[in-house]
C-alpha atoms as a PDB file:
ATOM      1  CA  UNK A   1     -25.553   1.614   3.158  1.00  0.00           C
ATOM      2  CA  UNK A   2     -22.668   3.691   4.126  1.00  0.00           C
ATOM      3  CA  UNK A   3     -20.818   2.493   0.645  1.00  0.00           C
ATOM      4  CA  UNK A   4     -23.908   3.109  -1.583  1.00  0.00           C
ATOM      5  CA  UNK A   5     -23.902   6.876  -0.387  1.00  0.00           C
ATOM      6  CA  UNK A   6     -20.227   6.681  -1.284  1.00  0.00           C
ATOM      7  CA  UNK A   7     -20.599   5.460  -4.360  1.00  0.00           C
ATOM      8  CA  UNK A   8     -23.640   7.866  -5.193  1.00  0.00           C
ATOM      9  CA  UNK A   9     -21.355  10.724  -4.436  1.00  0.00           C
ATOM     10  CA  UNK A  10     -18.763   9.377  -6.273  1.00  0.00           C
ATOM     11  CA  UNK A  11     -20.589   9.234  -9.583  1.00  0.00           C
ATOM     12  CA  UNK A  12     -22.267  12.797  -8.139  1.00  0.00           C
ATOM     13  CA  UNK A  13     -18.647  14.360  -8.910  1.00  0.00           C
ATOM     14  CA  UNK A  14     -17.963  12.054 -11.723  1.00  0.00           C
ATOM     15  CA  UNK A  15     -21.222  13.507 -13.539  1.00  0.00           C
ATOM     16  CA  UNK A  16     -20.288  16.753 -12.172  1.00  0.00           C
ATOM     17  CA  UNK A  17     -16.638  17.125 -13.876  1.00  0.00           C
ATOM     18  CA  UNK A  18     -18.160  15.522 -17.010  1.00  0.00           C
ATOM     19  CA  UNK A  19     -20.570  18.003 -17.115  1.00  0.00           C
ATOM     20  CA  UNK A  20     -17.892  21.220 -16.979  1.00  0.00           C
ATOM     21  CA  UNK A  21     -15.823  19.571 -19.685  1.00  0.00           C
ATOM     22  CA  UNK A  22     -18.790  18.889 -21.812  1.00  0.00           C
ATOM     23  CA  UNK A  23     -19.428  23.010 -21.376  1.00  0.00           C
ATOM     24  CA  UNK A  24     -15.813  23.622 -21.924  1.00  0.00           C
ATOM     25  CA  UNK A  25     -15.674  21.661 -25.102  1.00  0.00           C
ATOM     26  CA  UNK A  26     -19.094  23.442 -26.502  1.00  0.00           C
ATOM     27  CA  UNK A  27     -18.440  26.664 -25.482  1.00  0.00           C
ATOM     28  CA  UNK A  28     -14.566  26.250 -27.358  1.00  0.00           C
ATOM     29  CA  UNK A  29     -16.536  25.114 -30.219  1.00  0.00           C
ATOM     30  CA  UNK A  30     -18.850  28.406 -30.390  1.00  0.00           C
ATOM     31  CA  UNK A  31     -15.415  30.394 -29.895  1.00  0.00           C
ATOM     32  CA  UNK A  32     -13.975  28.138 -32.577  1.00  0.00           C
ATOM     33  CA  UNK A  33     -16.802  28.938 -34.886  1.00  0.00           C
ATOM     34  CA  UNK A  34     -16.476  32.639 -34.535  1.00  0.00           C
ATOM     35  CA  UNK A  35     -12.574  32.747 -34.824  1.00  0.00           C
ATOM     36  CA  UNK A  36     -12.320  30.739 -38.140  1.00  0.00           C
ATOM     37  CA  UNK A  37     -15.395  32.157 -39.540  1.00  0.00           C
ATOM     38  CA  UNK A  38     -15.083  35.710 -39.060  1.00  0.00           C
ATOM     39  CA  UNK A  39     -17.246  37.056 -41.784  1.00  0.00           C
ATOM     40  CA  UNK A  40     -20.679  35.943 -40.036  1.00  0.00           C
ATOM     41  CA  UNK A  41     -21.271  34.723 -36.714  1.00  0.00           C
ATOM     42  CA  UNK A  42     -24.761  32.362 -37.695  1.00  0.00           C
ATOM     43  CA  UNK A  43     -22.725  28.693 -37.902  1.00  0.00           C
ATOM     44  CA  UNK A  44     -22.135  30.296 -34.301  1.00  0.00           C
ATOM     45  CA  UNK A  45     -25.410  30.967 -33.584  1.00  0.00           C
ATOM     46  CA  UNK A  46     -27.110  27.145 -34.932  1.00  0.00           C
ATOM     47  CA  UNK A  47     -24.593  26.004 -32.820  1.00  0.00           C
ATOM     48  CA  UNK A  48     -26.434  27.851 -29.591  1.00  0.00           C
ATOM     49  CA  UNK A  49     -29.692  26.977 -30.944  1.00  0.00           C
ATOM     50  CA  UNK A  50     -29.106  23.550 -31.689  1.00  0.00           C
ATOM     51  CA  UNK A  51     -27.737  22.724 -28.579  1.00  0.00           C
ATOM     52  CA  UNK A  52     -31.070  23.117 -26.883  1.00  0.00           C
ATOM     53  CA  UNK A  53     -32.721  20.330 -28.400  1.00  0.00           C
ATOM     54  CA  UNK A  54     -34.367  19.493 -25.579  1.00  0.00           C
ATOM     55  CA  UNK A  55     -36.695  21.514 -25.696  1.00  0.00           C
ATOM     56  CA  UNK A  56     -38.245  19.904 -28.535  1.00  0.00           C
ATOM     57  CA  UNK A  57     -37.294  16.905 -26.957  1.00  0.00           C
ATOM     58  CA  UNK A  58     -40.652  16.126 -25.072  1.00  0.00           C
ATOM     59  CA  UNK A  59     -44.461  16.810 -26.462  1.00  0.00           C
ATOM     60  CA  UNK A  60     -45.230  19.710 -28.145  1.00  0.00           C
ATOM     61  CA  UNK A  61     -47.651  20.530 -25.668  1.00  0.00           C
ATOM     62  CA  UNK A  62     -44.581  21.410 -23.552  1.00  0.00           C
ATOM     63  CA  UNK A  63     -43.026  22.837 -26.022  1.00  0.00           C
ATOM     64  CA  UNK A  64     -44.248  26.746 -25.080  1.00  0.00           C
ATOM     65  CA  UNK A  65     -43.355  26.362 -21.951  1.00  0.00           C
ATOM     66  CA  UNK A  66     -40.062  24.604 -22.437  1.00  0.00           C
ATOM     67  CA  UNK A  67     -38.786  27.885 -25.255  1.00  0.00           C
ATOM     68  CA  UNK A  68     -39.545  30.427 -22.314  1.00  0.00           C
ATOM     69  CA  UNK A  69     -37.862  29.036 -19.295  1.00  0.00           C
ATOM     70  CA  UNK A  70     -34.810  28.719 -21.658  1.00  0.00           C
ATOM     71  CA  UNK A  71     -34.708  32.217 -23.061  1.00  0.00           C
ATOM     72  CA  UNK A  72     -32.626  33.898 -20.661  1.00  0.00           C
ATOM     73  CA  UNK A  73     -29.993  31.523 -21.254  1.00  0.00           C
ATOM     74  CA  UNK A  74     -30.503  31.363 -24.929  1.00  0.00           C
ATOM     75  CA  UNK A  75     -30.530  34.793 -24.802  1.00  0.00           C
ATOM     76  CA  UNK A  76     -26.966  35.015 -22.936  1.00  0.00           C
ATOM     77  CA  UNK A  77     -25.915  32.443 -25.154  1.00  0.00           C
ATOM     78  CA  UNK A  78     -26.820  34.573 -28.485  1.00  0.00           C
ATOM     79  CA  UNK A  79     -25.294  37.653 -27.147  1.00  0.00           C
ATOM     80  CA  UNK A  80     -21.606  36.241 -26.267  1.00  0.00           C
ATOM     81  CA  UNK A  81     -21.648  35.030 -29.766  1.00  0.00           C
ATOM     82  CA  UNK A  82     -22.309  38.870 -30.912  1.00  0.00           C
ATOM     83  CA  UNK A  83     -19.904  40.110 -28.811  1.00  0.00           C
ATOM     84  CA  UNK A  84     -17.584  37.525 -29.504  1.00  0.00           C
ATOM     85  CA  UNK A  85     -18.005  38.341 -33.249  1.00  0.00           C
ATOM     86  CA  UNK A  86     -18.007  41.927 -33.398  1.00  0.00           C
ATOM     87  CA  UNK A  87     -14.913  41.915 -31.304  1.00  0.00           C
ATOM     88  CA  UNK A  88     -11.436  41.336 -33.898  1.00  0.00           C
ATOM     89  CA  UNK A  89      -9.167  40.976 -30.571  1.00  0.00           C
ATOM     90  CA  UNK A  90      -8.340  37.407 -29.804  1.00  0.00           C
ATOM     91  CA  UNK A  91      -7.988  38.236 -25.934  1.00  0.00           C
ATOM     92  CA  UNK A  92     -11.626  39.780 -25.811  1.00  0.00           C
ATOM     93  CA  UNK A  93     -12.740  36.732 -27.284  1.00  0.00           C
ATOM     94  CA  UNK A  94     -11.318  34.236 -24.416  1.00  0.00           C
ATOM     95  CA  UNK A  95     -12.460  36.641 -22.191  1.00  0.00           C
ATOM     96  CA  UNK A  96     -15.918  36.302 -23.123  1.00  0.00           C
ATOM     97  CA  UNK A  97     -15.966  32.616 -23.906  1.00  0.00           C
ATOM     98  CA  UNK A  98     -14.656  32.254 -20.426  1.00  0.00           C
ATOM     99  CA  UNK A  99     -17.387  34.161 -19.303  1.00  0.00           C
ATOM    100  CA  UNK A 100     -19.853  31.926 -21.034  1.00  0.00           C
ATOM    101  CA  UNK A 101     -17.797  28.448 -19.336  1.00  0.00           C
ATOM    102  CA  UNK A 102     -18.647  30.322 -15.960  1.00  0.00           C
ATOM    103  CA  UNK A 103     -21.932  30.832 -16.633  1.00  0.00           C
ATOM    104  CA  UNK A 104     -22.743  27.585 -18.254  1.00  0.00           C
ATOM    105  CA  UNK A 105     -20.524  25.619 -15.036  1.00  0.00           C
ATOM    106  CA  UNK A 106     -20.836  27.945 -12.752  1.00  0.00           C
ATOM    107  CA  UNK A 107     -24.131  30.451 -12.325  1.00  0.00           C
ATOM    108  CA  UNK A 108     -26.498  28.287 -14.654  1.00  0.00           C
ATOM    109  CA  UNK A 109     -26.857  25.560 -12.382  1.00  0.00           C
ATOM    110  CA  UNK A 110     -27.561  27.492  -9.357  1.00  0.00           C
ATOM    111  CA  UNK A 111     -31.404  27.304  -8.314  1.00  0.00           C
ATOM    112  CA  UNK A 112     -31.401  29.355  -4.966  1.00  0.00           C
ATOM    113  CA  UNK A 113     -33.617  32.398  -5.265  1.00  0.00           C
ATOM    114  CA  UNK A 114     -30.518  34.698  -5.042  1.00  0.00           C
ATOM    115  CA  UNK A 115     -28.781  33.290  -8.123  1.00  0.00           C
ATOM    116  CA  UNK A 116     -31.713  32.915 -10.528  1.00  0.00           C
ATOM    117  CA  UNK A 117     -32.628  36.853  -9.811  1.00  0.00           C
ATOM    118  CA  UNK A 118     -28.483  36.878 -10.407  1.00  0.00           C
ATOM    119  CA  UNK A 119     -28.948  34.836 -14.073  1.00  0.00           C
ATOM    120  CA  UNK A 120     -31.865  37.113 -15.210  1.00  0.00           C
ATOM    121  CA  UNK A 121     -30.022  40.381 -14.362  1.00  0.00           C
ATOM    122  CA  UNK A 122     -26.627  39.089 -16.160  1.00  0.00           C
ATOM    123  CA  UNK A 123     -28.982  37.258 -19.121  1.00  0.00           C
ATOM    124  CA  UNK A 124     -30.561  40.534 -19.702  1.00  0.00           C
ATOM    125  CA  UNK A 125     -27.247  42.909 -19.507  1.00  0.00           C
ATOM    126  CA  UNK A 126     -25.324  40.738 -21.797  1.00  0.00           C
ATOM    127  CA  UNK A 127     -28.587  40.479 -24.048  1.00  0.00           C
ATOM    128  CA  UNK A 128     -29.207  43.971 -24.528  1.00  0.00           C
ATOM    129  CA  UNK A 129     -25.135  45.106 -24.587  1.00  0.00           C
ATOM    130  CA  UNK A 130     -25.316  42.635 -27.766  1.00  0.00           C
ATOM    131  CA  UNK A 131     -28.148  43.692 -29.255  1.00  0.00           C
ATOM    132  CA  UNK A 132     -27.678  47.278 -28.945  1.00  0.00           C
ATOM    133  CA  UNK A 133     -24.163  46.922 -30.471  1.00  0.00           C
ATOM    134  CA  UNK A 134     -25.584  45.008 -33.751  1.00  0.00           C
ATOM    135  CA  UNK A 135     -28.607  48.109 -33.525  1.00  0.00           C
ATOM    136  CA  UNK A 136     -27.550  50.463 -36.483  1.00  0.00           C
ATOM    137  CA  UNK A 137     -27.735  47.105 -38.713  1.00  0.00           C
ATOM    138  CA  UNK A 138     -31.459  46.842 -37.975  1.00  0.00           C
ATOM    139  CA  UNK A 139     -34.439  48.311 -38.646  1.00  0.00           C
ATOM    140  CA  UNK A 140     -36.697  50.109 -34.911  1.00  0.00           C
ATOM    141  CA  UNK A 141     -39.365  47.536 -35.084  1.00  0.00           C
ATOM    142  CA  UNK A 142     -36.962  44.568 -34.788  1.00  0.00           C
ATOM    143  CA  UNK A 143     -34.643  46.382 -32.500  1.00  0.00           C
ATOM    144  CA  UNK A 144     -37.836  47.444 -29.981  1.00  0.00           C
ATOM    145  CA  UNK A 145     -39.099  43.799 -30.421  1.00  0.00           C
ATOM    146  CA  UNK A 146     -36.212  41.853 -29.065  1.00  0.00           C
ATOM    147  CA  UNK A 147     -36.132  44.133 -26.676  1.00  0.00           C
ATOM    148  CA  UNK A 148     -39.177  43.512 -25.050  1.00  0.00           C
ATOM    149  CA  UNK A 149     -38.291  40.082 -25.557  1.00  0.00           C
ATOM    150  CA  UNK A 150     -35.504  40.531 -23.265  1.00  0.00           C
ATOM    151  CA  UNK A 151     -37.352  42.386 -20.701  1.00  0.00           C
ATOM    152  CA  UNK A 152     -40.241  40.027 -20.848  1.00  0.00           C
ATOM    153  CA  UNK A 153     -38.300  36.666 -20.640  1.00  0.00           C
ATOM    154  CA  UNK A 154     -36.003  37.947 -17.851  1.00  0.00           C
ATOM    155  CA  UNK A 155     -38.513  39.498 -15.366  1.00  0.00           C
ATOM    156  CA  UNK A 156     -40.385  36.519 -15.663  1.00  0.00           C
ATOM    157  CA  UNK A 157     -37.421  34.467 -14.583  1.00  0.00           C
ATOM    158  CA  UNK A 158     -37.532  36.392 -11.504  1.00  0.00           C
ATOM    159  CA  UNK A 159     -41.665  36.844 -10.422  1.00  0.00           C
ATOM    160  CA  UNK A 160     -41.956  32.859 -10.909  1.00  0.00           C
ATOM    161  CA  UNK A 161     -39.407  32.560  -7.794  1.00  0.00           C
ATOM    162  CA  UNK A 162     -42.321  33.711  -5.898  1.00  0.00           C
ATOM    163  CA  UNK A 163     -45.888  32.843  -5.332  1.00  0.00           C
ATOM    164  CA  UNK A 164     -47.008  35.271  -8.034  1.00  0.00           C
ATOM    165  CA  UNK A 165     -50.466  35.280  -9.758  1.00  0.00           C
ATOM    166  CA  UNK A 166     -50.032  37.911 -12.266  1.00  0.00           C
ATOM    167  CA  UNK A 167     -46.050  36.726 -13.363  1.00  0.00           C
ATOM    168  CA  UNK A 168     -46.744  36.672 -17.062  1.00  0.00           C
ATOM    169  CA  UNK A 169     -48.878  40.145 -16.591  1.00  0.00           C
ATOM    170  CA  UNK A 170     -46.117  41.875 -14.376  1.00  0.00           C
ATOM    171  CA  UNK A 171     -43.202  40.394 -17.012  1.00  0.00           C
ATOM    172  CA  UNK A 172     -44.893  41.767 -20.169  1.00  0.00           C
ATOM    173  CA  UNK A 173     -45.452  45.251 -17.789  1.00  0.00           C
ATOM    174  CA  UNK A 174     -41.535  45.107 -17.590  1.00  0.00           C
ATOM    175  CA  UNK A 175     -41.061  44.252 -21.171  1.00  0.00           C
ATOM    176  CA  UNK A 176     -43.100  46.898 -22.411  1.00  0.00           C
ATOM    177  CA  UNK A 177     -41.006  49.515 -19.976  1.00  0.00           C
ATOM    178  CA  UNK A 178     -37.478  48.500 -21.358  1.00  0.00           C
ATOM    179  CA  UNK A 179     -39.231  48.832 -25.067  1.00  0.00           C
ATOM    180  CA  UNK A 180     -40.344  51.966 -25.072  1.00  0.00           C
ATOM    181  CA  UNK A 181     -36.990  52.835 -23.750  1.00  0.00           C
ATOM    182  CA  UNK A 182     -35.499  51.292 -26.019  1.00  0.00           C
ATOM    183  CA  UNK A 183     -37.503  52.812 -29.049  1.00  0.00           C
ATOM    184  CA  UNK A 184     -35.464  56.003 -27.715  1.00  0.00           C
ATOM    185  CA  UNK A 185     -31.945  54.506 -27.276  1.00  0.00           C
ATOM    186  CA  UNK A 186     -32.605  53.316 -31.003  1.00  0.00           C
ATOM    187  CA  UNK A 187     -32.858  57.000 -32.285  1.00  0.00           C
ATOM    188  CA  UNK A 188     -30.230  57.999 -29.607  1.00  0.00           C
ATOM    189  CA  UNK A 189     -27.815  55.451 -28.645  1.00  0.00           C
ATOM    190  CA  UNK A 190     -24.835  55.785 -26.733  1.00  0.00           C
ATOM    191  CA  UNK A 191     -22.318  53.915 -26.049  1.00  0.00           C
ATOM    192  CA  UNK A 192     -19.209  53.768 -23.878  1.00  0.00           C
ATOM    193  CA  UNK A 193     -16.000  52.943 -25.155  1.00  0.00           C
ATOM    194  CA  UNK A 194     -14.331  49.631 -23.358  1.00  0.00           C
ATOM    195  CA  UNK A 195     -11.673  48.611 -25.545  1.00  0.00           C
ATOM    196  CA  UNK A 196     -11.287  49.406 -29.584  1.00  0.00           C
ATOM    197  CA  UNK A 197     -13.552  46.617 -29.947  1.00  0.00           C
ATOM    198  CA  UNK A 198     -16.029  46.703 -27.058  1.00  0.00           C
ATOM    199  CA  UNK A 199     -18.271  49.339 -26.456  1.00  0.00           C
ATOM    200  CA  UNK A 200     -21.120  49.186 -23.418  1.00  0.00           C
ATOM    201  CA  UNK A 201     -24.272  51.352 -24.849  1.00  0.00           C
ATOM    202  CA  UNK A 202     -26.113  53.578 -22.087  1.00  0.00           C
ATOM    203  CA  UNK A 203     -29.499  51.671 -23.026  1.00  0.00           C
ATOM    204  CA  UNK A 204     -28.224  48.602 -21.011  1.00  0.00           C
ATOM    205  CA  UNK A 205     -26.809  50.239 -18.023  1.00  0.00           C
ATOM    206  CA  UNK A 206     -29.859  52.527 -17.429  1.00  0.00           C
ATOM    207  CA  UNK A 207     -32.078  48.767 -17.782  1.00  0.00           C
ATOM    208  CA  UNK A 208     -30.022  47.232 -15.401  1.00  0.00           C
ATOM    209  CA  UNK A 209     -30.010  50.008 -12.644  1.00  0.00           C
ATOM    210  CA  UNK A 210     -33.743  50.359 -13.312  1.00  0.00           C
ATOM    211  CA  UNK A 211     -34.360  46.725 -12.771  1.00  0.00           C
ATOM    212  CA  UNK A 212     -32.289  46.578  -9.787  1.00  0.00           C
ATOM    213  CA  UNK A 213     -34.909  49.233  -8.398  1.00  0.00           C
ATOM    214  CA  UNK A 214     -37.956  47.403  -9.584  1.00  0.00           C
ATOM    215  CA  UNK A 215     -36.355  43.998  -8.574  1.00  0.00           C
ATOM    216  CA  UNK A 216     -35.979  45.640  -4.755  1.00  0.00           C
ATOM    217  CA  UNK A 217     -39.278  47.199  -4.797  1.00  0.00           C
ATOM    218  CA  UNK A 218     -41.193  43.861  -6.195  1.00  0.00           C
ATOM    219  CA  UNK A 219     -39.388  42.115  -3.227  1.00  0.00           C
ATOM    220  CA  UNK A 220     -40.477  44.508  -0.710  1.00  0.00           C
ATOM    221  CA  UNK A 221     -43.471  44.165  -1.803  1.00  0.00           C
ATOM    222  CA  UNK A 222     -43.523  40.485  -1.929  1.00  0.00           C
ATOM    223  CA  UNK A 223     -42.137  40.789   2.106  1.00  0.00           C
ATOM    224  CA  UNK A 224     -45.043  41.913   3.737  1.00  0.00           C
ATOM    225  CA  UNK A 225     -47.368  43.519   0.928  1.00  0.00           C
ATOM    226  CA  UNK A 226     -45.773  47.507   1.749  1.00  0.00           C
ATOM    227  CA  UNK A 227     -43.009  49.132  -0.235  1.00  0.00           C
ATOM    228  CA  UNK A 228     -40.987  51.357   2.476  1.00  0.00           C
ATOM    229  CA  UNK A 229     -38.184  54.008   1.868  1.00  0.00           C
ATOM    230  CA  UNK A 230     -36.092  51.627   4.238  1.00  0.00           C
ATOM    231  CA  UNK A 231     -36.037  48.894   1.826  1.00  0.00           C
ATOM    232  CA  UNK A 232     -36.060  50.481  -1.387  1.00  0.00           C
ATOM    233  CA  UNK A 233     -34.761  54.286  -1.244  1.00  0.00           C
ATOM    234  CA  UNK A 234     -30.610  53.435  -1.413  1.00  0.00           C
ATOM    235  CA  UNK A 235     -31.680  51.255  -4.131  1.00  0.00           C
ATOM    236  CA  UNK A 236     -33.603  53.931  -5.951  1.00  0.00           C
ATOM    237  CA  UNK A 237     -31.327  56.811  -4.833  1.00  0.00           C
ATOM    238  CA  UNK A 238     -28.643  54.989  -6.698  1.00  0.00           C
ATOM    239  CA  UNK A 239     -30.606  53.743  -9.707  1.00  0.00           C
ATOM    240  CA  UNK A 240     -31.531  57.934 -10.227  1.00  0.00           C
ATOM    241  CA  UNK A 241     -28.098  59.054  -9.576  1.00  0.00           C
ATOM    242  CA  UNK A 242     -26.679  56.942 -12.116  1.00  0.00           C
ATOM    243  CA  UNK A 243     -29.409  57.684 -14.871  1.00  0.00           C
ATOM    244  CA  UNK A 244     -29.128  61.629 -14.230  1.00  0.00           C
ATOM    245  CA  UNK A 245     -25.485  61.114 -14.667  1.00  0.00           C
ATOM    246  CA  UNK A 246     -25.576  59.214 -17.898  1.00  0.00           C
ATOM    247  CA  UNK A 247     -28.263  61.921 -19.640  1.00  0.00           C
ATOM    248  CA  UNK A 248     -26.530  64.628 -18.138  1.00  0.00           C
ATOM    249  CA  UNK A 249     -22.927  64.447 -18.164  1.00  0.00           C
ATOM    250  CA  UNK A 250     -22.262  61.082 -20.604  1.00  0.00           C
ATOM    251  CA  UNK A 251     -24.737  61.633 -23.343  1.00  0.00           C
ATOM    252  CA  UNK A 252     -22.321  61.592 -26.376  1.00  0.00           C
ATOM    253  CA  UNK A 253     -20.419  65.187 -25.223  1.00  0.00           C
ATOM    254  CA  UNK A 254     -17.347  63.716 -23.138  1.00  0.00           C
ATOM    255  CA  UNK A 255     -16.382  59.684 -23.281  1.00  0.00           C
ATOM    256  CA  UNK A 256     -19.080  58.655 -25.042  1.00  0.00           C
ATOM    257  CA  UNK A 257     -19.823  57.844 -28.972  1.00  0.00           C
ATOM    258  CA  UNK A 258     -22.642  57.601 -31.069  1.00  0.00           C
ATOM    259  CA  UNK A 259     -23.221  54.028 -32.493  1.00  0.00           C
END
């Protein structure tokens, strides 16, 4: 007995290493992709797609279900490709596609609660930095619609860790917020300069400290049915704080420029 568990957690680790150099290899591949073809990032992007076959891999009853569980990653997946694309500096690049081997080996396979709220928060920052750095290429409607694509995809990642009746209700609620906001930060988007090739717009950072608050508040509520200021008011005091300073002190005037 004792050498059966040994062996089981022997070809545990042995799965477990093959598995990171399987990511490693795809995710050099998708960097690969967007270095040697620099003049459009869709081989890229098929390359993303592609590689979750298995969705389609079961019956097409499933198939529904299958394409929304694996947005958020698709979604991360899509956006490091922008990024990756739009930025010309070879360092950026590895930066990024090691961000993508940690989140492919690292975050991805974490199922705890903690780490899944963790993967829908970084999905849907990465998502939205992408998107709204591509936005002056695209028309409102489209721009709005993957937008509440993002919103809708991600806060459903989080209300399905819980016991929730109305998930799909409460995620489009959330996907609806970020897209009317976002129909805004179309006509007036801002964005922060990082390096001469990365920019972070305003549009993401006011999602994610807005869905920070709304994450606390929904787990509050989840606690014991009651929302106090005990639980939620740092949280909120923080979220407004950094909002008023965006609109009122970054809003194109000082560091930041119009996209």
């Amino acid at each position: 007995m004792v050498e059966l568990i040994k062996s089981a957690h022997k070809r545990g680790v042995i799965a477990n290493v093959l598995h990171a150099l399987f990511n490693v290899a795809y995710v050099v591949t998708v960097a690969g992709l967007v270095v040697l073809l620099p003049d459009t990032p869709w081989p890229a992007f098929i390359l993303v797609l592609v590689a979750k076959w298995r969705i389609i891999a079961v019956r097409p009853r499933h198939w529904w279900a299958n394409i929304l569980s694996n947005l958020p990653d698709t979604l991360f997946g899509l956006g490091i490709v922008i990024l990756m694309w739009l930025s010309a500096a070879l360092l950026i690049q590895i930066i990024l596609a090691v961000l993508y081997m940690a989140w492919l080996i690292v975050l991805k396979p974490q199922h705890h609660r903690r780490w899944v709220m963790m993967q829908a928060g970084v999905s849907q920052a990465i998502a939205l930095i992408a998107l709204f750095s591509v936005s002056h290429f695209l028309p409102v409607w489209a721009v709005v619609g993957m937008v509440f694509v993002v919103g809708f995809s991600t806060a459903r990642q989080v209300v399905l860790q819980y016991d929730e009746k109305y998930s799909s209700f409460l995620a489009l609620i959330w996907g609806l917020i970020l897209a009317e906001i976002g129909f805004v930060a179309w006509h007036w988007a801002i964005a922060y300069q990082i390096t001469s090739t990365l920019q972070i717009p305003q549009f993401a950072i006011i999602a994610a400290v807005l869905g920070l608050a709304a994450e606390r508040g929904y787990v509050a509520w989840q606690d014991d049915k009651q929302i106090s200021w005990s639980e939620v008011g740092l949280t909120a005091v923080f979220a407004a704080a950094v909002i008023v300073m965006l609109l009122f002190f970054f809003s194109g005037l000082f560091d930041a420029t119009t996209l």
